[in-house]
C-alpha atoms as a PDB file:
ATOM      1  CA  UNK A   1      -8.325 -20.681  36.065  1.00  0.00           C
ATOM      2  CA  UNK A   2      -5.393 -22.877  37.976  1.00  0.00           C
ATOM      3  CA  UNK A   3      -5.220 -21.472  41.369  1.00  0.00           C
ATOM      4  CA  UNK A   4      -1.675 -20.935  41.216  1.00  0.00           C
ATOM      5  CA  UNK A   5      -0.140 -19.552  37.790  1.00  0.00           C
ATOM      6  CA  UNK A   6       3.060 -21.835  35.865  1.00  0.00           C
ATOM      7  CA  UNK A   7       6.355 -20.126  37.313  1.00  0.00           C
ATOM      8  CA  UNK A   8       7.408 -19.867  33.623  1.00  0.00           C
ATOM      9  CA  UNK A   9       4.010 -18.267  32.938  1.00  0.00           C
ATOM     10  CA  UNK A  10       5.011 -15.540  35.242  1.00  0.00           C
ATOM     11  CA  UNK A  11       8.187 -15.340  34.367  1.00  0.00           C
ATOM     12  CA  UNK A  12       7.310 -14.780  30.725  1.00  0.00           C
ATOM     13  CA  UNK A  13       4.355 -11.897  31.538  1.00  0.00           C
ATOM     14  CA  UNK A  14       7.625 -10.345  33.125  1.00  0.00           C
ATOM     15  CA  UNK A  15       9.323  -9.876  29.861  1.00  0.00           C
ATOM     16  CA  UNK A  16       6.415  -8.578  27.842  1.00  0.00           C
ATOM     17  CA  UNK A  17       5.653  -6.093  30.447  1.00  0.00           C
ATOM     18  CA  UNK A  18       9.105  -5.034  31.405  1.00  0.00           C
ATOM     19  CA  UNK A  19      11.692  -5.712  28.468  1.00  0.00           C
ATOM     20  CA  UNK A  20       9.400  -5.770  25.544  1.00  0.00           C
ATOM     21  CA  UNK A  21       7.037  -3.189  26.831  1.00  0.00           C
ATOM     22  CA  UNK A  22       3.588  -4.318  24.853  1.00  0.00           C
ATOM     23  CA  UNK A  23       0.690  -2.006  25.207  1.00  0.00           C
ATOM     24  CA  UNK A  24      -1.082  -2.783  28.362  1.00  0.00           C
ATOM     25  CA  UNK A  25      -3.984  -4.291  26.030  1.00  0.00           C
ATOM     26  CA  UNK A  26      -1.641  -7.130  24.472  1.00  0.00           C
ATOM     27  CA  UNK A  27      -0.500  -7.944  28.155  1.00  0.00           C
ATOM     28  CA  UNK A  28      -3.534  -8.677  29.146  1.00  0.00           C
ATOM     29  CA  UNK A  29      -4.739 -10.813  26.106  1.00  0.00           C
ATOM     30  CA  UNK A  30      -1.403 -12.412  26.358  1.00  0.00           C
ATOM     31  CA  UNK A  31      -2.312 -13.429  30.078  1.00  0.00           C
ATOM     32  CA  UNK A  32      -5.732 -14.805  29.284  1.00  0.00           C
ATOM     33  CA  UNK A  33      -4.364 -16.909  26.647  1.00  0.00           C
ATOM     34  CA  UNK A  34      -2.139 -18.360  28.754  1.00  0.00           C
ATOM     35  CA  UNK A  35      -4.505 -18.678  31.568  1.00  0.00           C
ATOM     36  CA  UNK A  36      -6.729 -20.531  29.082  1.00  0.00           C
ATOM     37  CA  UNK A  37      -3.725 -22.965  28.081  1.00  0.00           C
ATOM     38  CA  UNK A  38      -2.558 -23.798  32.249  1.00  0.00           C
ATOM     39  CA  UNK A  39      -6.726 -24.237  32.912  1.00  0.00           C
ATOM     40  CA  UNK A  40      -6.822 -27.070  29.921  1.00  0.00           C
ATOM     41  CA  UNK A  41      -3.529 -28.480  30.904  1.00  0.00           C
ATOM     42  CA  UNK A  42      -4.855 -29.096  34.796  1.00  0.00           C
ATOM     43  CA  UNK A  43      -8.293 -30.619  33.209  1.00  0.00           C
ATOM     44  CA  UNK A  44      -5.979 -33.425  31.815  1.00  0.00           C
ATOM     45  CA  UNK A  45      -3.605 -33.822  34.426  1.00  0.00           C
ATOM     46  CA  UNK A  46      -1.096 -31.862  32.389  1.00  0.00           C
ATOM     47  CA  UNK A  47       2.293 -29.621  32.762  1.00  0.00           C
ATOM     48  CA  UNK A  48       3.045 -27.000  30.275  1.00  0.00           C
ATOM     49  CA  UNK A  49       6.302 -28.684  29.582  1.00  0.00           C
ATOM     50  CA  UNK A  50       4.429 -31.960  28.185  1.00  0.00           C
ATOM     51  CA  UNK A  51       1.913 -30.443  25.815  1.00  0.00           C
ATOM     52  CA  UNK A  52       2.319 -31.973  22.312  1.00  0.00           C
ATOM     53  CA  UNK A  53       1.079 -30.177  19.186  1.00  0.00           C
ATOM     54  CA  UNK A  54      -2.318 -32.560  19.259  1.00  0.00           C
ATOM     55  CA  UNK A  55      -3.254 -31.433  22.330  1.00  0.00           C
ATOM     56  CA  UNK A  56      -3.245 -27.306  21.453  1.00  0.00           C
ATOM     57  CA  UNK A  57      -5.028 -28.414  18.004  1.00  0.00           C
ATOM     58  CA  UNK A  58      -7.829 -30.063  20.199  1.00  0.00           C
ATOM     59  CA  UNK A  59      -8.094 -26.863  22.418  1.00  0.00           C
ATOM     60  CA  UNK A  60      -8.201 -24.585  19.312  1.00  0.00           C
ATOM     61  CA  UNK A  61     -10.495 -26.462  17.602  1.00  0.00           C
ATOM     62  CA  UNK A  62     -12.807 -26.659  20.489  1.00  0.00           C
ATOM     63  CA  UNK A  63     -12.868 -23.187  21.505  1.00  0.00           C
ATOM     64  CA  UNK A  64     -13.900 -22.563  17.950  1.00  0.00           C
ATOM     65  CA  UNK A  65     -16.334 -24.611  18.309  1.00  0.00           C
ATOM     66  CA  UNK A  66     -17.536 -23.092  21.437  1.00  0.00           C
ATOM     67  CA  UNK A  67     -18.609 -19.941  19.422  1.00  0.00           C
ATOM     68  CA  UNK A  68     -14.578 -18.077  19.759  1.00  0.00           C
ATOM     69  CA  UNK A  69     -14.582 -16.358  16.303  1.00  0.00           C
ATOM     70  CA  UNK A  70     -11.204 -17.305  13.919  1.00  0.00           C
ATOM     71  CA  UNK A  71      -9.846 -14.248  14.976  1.00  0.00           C
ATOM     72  CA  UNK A  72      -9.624 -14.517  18.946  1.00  0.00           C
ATOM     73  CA  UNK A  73      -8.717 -18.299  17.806  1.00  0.00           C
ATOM     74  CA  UNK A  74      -5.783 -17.056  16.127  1.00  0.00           C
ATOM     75  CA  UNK A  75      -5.006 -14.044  19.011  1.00  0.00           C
ATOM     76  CA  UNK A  76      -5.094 -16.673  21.326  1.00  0.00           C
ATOM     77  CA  UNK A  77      -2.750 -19.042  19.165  1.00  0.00           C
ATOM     78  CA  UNK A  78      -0.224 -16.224  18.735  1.00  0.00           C
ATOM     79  CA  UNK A  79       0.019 -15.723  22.967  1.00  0.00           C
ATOM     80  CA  UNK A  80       0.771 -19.751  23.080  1.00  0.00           C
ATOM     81  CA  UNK A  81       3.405 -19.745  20.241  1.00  0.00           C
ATOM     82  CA  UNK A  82       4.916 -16.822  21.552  1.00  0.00           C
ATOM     83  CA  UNK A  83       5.246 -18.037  25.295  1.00  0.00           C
ATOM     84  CA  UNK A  84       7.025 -21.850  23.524  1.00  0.00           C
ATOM     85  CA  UNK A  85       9.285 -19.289  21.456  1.00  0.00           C
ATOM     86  CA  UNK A  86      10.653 -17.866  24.377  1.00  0.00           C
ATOM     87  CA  UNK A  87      10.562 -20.793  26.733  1.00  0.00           C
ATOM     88  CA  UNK A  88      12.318 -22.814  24.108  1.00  0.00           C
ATOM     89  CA  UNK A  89      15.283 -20.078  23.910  1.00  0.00           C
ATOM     90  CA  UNK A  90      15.445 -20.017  28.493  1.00  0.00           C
ATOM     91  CA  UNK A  91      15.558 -24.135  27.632  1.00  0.00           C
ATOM     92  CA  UNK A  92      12.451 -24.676  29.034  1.00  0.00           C
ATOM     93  CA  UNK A  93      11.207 -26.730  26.649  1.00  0.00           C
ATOM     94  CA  UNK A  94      12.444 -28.636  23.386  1.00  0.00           C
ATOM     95  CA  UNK A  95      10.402 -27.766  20.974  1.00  0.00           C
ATOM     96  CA  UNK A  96       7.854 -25.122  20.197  1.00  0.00           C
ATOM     97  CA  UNK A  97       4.262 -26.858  20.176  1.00  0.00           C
ATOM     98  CA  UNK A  98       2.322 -24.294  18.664  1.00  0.00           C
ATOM     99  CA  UNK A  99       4.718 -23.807  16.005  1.00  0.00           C
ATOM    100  CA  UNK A 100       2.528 -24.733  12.175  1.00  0.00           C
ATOM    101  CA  UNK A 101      -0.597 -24.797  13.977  1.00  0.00           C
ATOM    102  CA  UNK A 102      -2.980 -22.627  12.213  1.00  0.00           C
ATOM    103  CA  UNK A 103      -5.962 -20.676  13.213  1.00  0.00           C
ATOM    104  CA  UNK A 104      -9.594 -21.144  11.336  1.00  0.00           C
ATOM    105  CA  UNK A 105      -9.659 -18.828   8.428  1.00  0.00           C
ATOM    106  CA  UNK A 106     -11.738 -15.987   9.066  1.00  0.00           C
ATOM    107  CA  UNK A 107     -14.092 -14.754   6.229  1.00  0.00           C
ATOM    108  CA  UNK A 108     -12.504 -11.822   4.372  1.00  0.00           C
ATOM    109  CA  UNK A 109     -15.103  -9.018   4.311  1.00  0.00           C
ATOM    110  CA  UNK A 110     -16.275  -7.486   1.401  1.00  0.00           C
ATOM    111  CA  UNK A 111     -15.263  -3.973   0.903  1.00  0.00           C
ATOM    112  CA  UNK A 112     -17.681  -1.413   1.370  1.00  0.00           C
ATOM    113  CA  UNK A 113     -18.669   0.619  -2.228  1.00  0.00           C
ATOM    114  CA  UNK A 114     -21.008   3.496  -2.702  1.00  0.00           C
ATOM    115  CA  UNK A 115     -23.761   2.741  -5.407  1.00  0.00           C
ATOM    116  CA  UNK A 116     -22.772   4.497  -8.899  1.00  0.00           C
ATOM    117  CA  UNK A 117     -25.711   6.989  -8.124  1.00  0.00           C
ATOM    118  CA  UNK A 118     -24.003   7.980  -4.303  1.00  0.00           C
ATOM    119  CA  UNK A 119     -20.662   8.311  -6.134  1.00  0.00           C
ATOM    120  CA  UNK A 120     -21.494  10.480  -9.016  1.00  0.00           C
ATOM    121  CA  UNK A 121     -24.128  12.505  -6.112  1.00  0.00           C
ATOM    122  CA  UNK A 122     -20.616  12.862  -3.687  1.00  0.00           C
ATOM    123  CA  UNK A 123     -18.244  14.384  -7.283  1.00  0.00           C
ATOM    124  CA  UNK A 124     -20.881  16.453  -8.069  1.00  0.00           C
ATOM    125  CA  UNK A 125     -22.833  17.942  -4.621  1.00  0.00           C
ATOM    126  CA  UNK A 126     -19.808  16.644  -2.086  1.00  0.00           C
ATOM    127  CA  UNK A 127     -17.334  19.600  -2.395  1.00  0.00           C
ATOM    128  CA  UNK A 128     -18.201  23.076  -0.737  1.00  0.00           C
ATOM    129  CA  UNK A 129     -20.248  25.631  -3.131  1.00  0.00           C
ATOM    130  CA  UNK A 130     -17.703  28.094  -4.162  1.00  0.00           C
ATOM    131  CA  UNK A 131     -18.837  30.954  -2.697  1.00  0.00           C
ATOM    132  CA  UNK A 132     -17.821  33.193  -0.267  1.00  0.00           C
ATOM    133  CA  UNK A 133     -14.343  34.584   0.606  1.00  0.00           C
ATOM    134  CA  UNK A 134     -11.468  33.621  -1.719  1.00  0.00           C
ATOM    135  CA  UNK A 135      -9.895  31.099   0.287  1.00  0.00           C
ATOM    136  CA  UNK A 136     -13.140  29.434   0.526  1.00  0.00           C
ATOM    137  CA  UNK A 137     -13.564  29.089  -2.961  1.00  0.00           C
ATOM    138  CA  UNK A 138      -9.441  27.816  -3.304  1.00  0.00           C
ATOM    139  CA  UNK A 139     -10.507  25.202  -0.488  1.00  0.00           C
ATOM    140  CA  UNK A 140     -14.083  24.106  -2.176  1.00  0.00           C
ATOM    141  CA  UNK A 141     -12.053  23.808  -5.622  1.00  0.00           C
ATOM    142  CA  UNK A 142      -9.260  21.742  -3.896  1.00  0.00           C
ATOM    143  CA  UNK A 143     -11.735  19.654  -2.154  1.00  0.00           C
ATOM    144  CA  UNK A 144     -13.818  18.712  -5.834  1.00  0.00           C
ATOM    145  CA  UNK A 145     -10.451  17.736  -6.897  1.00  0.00           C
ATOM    146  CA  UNK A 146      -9.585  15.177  -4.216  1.00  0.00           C
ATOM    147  CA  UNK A 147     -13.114  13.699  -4.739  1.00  0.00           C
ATOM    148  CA  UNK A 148     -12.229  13.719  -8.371  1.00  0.00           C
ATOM    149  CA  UNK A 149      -9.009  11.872  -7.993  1.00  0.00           C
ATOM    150  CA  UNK A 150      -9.876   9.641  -5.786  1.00  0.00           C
ATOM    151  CA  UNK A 151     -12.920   8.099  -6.824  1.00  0.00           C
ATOM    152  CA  UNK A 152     -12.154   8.928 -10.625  1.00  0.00           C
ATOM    153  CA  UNK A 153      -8.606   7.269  -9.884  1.00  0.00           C
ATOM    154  CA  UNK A 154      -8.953   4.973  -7.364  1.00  0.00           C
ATOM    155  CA  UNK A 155      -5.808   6.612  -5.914  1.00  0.00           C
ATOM    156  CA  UNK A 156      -5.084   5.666  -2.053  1.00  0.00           C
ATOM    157  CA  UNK A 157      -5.407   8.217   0.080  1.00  0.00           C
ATOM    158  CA  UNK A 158      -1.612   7.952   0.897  1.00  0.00           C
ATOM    159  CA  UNK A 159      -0.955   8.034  -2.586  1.00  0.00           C
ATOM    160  CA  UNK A 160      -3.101  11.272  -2.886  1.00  0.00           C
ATOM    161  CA  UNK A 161      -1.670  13.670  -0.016  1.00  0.00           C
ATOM    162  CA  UNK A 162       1.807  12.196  -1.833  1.00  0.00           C
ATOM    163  CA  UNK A 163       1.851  14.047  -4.469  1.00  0.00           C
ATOM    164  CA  UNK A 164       3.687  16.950  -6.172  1.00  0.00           C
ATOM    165  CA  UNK A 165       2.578  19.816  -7.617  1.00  0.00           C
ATOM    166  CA  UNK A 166       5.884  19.714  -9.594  1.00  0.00           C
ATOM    167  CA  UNK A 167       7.016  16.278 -11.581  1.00  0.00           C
ATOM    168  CA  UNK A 168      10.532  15.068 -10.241  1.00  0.00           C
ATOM    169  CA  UNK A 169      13.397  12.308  -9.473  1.00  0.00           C
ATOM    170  CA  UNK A 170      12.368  12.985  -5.719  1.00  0.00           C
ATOM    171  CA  UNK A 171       8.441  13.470  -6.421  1.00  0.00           C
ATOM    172  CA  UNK A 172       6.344  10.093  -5.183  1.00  0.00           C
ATOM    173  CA  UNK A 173       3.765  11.050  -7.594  1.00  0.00           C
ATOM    174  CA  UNK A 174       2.204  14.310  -9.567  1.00  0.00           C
ATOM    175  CA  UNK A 175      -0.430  14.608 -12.035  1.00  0.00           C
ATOM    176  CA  UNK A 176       0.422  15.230 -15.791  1.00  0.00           C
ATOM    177  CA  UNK A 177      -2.143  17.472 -17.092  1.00  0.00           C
ATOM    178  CA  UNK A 178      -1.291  17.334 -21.072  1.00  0.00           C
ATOM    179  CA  UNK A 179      -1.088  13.583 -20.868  1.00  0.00           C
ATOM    180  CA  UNK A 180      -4.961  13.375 -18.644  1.00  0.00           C
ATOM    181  CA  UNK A 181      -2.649  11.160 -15.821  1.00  0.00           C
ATOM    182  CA  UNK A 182      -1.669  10.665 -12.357  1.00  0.00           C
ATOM    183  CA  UNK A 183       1.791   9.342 -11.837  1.00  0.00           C
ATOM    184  CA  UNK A 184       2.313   7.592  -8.502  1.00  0.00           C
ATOM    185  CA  UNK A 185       4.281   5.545  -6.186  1.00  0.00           C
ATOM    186  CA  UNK A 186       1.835   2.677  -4.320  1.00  0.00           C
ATOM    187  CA  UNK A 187       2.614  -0.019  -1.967  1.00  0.00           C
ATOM    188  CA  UNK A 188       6.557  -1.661  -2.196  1.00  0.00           C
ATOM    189  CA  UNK A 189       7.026   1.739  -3.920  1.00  0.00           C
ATOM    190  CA  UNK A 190       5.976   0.392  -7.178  1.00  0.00           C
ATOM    191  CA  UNK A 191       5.269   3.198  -9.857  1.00  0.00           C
ATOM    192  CA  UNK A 192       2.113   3.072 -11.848  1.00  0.00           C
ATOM    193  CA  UNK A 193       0.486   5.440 -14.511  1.00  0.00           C
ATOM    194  CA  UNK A 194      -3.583   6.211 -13.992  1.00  0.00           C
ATOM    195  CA  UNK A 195      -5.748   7.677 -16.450  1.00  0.00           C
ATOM    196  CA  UNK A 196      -7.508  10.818 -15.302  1.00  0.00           C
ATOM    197  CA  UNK A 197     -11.122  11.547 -17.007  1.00  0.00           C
ATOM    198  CA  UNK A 198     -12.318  15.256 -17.986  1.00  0.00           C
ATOM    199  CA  UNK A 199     -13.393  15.930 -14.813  1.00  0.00           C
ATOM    200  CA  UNK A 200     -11.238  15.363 -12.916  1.00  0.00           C
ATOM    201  CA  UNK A 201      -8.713  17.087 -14.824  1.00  0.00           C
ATOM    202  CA  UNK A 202     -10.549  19.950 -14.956  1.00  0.00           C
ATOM    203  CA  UNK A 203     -10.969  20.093 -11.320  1.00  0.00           C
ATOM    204  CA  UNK A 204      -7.298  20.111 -10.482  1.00  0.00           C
ATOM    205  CA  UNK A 205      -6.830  22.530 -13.003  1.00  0.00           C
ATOM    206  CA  UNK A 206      -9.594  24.894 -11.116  1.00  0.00           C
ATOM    207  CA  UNK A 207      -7.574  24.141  -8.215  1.00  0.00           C
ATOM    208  CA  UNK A 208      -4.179  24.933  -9.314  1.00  0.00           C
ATOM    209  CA  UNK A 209      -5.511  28.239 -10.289  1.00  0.00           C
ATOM    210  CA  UNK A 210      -5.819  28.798  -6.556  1.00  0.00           C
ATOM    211  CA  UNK A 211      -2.330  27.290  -5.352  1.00  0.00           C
ATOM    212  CA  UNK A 212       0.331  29.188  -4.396  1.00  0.00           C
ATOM    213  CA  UNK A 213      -1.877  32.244  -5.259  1.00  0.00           C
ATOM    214  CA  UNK A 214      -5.238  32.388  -3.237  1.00  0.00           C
ATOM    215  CA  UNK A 215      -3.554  29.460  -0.911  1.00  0.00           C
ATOM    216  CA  UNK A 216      -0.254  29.809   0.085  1.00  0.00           C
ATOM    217  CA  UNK A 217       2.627  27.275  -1.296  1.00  0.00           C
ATOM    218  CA  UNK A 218       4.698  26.449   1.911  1.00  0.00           C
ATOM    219  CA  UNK A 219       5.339  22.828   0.318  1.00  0.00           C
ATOM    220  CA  UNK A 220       5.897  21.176  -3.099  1.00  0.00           C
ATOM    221  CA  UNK A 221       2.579  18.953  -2.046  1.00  0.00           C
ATOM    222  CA  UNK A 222      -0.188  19.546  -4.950  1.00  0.00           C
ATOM    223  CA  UNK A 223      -2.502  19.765  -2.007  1.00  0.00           C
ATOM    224  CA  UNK A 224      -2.227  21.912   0.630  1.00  0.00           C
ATOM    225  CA  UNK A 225      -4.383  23.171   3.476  1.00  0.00           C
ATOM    226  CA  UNK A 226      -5.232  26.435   4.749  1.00  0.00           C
ATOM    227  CA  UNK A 227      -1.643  27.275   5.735  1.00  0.00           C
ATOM    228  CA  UNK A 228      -0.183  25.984   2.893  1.00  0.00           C
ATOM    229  CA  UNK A 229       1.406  23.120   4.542  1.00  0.00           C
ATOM    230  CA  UNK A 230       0.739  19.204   3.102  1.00  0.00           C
ATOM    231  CA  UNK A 231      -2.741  18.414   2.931  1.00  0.00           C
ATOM    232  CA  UNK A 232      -2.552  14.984   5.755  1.00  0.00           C
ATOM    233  CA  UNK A 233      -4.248  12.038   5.692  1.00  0.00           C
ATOM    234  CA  UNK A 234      -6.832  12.877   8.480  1.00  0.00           C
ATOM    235  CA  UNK A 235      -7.670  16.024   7.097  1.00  0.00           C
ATOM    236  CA  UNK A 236      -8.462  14.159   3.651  1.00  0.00           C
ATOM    237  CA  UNK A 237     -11.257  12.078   5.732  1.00  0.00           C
ATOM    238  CA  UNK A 238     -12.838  14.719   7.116  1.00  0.00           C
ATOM    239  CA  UNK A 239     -13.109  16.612   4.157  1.00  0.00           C
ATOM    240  CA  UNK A 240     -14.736  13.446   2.997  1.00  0.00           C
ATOM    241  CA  UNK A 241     -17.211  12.708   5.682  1.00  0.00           C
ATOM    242  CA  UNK A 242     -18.283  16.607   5.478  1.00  0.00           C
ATOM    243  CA  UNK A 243     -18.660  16.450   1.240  1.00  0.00           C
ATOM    244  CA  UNK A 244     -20.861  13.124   2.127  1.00  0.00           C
ATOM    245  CA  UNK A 245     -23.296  15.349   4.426  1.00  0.00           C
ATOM    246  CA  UNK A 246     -23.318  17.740   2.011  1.00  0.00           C
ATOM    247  CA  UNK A 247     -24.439  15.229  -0.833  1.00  0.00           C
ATOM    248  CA  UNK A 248     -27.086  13.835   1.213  1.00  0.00           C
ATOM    249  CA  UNK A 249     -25.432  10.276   1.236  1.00  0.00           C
ATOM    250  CA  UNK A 250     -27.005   7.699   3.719  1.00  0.00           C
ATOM    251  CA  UNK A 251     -23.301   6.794   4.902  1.00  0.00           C
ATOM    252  CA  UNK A 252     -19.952   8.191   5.811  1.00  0.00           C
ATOM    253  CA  UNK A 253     -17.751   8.229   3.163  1.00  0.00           C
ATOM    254  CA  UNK A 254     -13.963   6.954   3.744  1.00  0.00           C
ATOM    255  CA  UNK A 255     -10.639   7.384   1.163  1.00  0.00           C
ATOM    256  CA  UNK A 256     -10.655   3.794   0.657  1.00  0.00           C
ATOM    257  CA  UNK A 257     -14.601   3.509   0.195  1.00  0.00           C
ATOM    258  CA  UNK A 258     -14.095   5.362  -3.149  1.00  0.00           C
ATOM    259  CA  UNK A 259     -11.043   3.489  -4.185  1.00  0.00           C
ATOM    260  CA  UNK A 260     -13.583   0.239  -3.811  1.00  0.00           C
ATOM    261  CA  UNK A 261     -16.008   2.477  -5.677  1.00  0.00           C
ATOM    262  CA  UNK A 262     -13.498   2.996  -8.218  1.00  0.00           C
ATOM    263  CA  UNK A 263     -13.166  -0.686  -8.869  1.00  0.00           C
ATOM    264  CA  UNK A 264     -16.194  -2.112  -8.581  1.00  0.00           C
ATOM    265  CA  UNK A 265     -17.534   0.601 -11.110  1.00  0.00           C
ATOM    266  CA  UNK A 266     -15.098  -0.136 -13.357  1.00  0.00           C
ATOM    267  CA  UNK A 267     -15.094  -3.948 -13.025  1.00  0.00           C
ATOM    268  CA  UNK A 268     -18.963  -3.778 -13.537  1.00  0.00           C
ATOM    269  CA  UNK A 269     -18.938  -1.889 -16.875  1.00  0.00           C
ATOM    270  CA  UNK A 270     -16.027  -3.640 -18.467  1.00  0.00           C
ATOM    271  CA  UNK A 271     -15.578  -7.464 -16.927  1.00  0.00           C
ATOM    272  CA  UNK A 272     -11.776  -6.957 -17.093  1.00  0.00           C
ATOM    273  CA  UNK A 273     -10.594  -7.804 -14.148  1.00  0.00           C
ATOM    274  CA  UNK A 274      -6.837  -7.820 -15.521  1.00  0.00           C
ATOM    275  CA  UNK A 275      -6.919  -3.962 -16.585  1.00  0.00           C
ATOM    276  CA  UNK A 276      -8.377  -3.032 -12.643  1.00  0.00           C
ATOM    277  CA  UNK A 277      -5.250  -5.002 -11.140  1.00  0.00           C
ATOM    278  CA  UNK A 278      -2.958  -2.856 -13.018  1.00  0.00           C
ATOM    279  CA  UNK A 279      -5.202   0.689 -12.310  1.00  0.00           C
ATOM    280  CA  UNK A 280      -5.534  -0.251  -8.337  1.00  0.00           C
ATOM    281  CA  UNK A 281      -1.518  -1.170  -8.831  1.00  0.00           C
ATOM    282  CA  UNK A 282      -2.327  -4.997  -6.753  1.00  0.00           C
ATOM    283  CA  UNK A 283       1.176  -7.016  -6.812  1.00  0.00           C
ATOM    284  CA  UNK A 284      -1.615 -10.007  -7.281  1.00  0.00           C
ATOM    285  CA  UNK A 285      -5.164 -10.393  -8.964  1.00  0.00           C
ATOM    286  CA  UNK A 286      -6.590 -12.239  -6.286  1.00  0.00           C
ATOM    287  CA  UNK A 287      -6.584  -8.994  -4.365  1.00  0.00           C
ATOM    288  CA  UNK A 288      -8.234  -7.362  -7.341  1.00  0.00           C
ATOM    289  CA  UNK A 289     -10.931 -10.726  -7.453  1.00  0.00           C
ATOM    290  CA  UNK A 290     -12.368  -9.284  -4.525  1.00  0.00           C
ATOM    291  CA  UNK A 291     -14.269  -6.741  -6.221  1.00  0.00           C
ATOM    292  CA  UNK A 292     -16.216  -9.748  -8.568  1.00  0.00           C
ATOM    293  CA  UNK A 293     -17.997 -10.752  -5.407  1.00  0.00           C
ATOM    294  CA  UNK A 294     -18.761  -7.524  -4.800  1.00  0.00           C
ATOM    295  CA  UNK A 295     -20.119  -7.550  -8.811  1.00  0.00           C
ATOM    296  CA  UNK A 296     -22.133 -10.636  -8.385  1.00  0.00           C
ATOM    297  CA  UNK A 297     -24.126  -8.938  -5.078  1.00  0.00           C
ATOM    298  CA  UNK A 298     -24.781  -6.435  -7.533  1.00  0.00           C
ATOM    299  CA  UNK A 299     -26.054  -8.441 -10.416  1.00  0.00           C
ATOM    300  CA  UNK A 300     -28.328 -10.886  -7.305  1.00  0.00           C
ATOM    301  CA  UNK A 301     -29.738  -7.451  -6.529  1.00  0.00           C
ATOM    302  CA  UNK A 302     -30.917  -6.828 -10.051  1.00  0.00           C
ATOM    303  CA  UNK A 303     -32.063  -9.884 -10.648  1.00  0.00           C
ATOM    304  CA  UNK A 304     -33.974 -10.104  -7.083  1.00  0.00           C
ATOM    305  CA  UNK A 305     -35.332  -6.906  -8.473  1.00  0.00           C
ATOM    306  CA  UNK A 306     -35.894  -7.772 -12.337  1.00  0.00           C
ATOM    307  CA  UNK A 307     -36.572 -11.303 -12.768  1.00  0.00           C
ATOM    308  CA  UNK A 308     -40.153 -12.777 -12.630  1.00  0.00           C
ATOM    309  CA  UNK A 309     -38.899 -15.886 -10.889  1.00  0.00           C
ATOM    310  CA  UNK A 310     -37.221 -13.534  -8.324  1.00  0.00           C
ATOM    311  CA  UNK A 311     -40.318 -11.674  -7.545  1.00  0.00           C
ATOM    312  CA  UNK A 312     -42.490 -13.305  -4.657  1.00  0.00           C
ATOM    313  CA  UNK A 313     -45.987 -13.451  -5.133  1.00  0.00           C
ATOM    314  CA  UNK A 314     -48.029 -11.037  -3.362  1.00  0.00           C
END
């Protein structure tokens, strides 16, 4: 580090702390990108106020090199564009030198799906035994639903805890039991229509024979926890990482793990990558093409398995 910090430098940590108020944590990667930009500017005999847009591409590119992954690259790109922004607008400078630079593209993980076996052990073993007092049975017939929905649906788990028990012009979603579909209301409140399959329409109706009668109906919300009040997000993931326990499933179990299930199952068994953008409800396929990769691991892993030319020797 420069022994003595840029006066603008300081200046600028000023705002972010004081008028913009970022969590403590963005402060301080704010300062060490900035640190990092005054240390490379003293190496070459530099001010702040004379860096061009070829000399932050150099420093990106070498602390990538260095072994920085793409995404403190780009953390550390967003603390130097956002110091220029707000130099530029005290006059300080003339232009913004970090503005268009890009960060390296990180690699996009694959989502994480449960095996066709571990989803069909977590709808059938994952919800409670219904046994026990009546509200336990209500709760372990709500909880086969959710499973149901969710992984028979590949509803998100917003979407899920969002809907009604009653169709409406206000509703973001309910299911339609005579027609075997969900109706909901996904991202950029788009609408879409999802098939439901036997089960899971028999599991919400199991459950419905419990709301408002076993379980008390304080909301409109299809599900509803013990008090009757909206089932919430948080609660739907523990339910979930309890009914994976219960299943005997070597991993915890997420909403959005069986949403990836969901589509990877279906993307396997019918190649039509077209009909899973509209069932996920993806503004754009190449979201949806994410889940082919995630068919071609399976198909290496068959072949790895099957194929004599796969096999090593012993």
């Amino acid at each position: 580090m420069t022994a003595e910090r840029d006066p603008a430098v300081l200046r600028y940590l000023t705002q972010v702390t004081v008028a913009q108020r970022l969590a403590p944590r963005s402060i301080t990667l704010i300062d060490q990108a900035l640190a990092r930009l005054e240390q490379r500017a003293a190496d070459e005999g530099l001010t702040l106020s004379a860096l061009q847009p070829h000399h932050l591409r150099t420093w990106l590119a070498r602390l990538h090199q260095g072994g920085l992954s793409p995404r403190s690259v780009a953390i550390i790109l967003s603390g130097w564009r956002g110091f220029y922004r707000w130099w530029g607008r005290e006059g300080g400078v003339a232009a913004n030198p970090a503005e268009g630079l890009k960060a390296p593209k990180a690699p996009r993980p694959l989502p994480k799906a449960l095996s066709v076996d571990h989803a069909v052990a977590l709808a059938e073993r994952g919800a409670p035994a219904a046994v026990g007092e009546p509200v336990q049975q209500a709760l372990a017939a709500r909880d086969r639903a959710i499973i149901e929905l969710l992984y028979g649906c590949g509803l998100r788990v917003g979407e899920l805890v969002g809907l009604e028990a009653q169709p409406g012009p206000e509703a973001a979603g309910w299911i339609d039991l005579q027609d075997a579909s969900a109706q909901v209301t996904g991202k950029g409140r788009k609408r879409r229509q999802v098939p439901m399959g036997p089960q899971a329409v028999a599991a919400v109706q199991a459950w419905l024979s419990h709301r408002g009668t076993t379980v008390p109906a304080r909301s409109p919300a299809l599900f509803l926890n013990r008090q009757g009040e909206r089932l919430s997000d948080s609660q739907v993931r523990s339910r979930l990482r309890e009914a994976a326990l219960r299943a005997g499933l070597p991993t915890s179990v997420h909403p959005h793990m069986l949403r990836h299930s969901f589509a990877s199952h279906l993307l396997q068994s019918s190649g039509d990558l077209r009909a899973v953008q509209e069932l996920l409800g993806h503004a754009h396929i190449s979201t949806t093409q994410v889940y082919t990769k995630l068919d071609f691991q399976h198909l290496a892993q068959v072949y790895d398995k099957a194929h004599p030319r796969a096999r090593r020797k012993g």
